[in-house]
Protein backbone atom coordinates (compact mmCIF):
# COMPACT_ATOMS: atom_id res chain seq x y z
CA UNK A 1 -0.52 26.84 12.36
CA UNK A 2 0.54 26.78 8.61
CA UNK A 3 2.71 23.86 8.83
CA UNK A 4 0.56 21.99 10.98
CA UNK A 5 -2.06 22.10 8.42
CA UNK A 6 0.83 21.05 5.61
CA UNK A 7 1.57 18.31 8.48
CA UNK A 8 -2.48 17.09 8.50
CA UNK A 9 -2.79 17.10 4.29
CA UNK A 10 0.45 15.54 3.96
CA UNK A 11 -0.80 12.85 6.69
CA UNK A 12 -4.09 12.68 4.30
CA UNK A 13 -2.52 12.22 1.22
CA UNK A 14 -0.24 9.48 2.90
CA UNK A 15 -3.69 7.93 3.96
CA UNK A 16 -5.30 7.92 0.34
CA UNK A 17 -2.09 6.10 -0.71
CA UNK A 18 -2.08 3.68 1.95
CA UNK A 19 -5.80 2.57 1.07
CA UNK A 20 -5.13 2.57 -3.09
CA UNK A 21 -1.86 0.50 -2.07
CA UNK A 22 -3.94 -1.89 0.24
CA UNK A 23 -6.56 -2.30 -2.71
CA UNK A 24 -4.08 -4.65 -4.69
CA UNK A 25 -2.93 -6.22 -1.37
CA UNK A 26 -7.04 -7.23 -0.51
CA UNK A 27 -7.71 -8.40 -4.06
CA UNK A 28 -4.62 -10.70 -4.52
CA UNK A 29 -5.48 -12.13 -1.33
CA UNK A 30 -8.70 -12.50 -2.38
CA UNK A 31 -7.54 -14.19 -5.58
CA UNK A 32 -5.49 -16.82 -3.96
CA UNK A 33 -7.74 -18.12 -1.18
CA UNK A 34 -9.88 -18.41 -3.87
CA UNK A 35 -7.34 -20.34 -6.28
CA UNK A 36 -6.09 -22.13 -3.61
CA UNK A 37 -8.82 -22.87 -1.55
CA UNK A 38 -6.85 -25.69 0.70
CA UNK A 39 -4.19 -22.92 1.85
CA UNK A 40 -5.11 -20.73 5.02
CA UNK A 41 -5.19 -17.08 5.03
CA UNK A 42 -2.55 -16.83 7.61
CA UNK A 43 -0.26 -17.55 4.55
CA UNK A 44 -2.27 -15.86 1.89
CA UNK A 45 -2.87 -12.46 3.55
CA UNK A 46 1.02 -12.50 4.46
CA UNK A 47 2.17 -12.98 0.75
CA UNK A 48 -0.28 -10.27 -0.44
CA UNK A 49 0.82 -7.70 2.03
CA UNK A 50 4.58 -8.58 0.80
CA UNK A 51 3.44 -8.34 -2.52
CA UNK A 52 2.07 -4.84 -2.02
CA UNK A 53 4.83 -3.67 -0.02
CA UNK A 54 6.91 -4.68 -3.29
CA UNK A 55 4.89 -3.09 -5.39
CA UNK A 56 4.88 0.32 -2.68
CA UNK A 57 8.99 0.62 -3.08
CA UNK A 58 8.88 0.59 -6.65
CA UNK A 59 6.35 3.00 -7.33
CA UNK A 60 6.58 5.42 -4.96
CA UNK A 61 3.80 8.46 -3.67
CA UNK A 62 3.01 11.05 -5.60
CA UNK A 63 5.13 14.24 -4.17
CA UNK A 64 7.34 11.76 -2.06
CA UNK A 65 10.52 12.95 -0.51
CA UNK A 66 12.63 9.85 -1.60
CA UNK A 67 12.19 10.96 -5.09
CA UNK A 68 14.71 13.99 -5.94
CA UNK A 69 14.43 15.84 -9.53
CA UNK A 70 18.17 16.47 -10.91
């Protein structure tokens, strides 16, 4: 029971991160269809997820298992 209730705040935590790392994704889309008003969001919302998903692999979560002290 222990580690499936490790299992469900781990899932949590990767939740919270998912909706701070979306926040930057939402907003930049936000910012271009607004910019560029004549482009579609079918190309804006693409380019912000990408943008966040650049941003995700250089900072990584808090506690994350890619990240190994030495």
């Amino acid at each position: 029971m222990t580690g499936n209730s490790e299992q469900t705040q781990s899932f949590r935590q990767r939740l919270v991160w998912l909706a701070i790392m979306a926040v930057p994704a939402v907003i930049t889309a936000g910012i271009l269809w607004v910019l560029t008003h004549s482009v579609p969001m079918t190309i804006a919302v693409p380019t912000a997820i990408w943008t966040a998903l650049g941003v995700a692999q250089v900072w990584q979560p808090p506690n994350s298992s890619k990240q190994t002290e030495r």
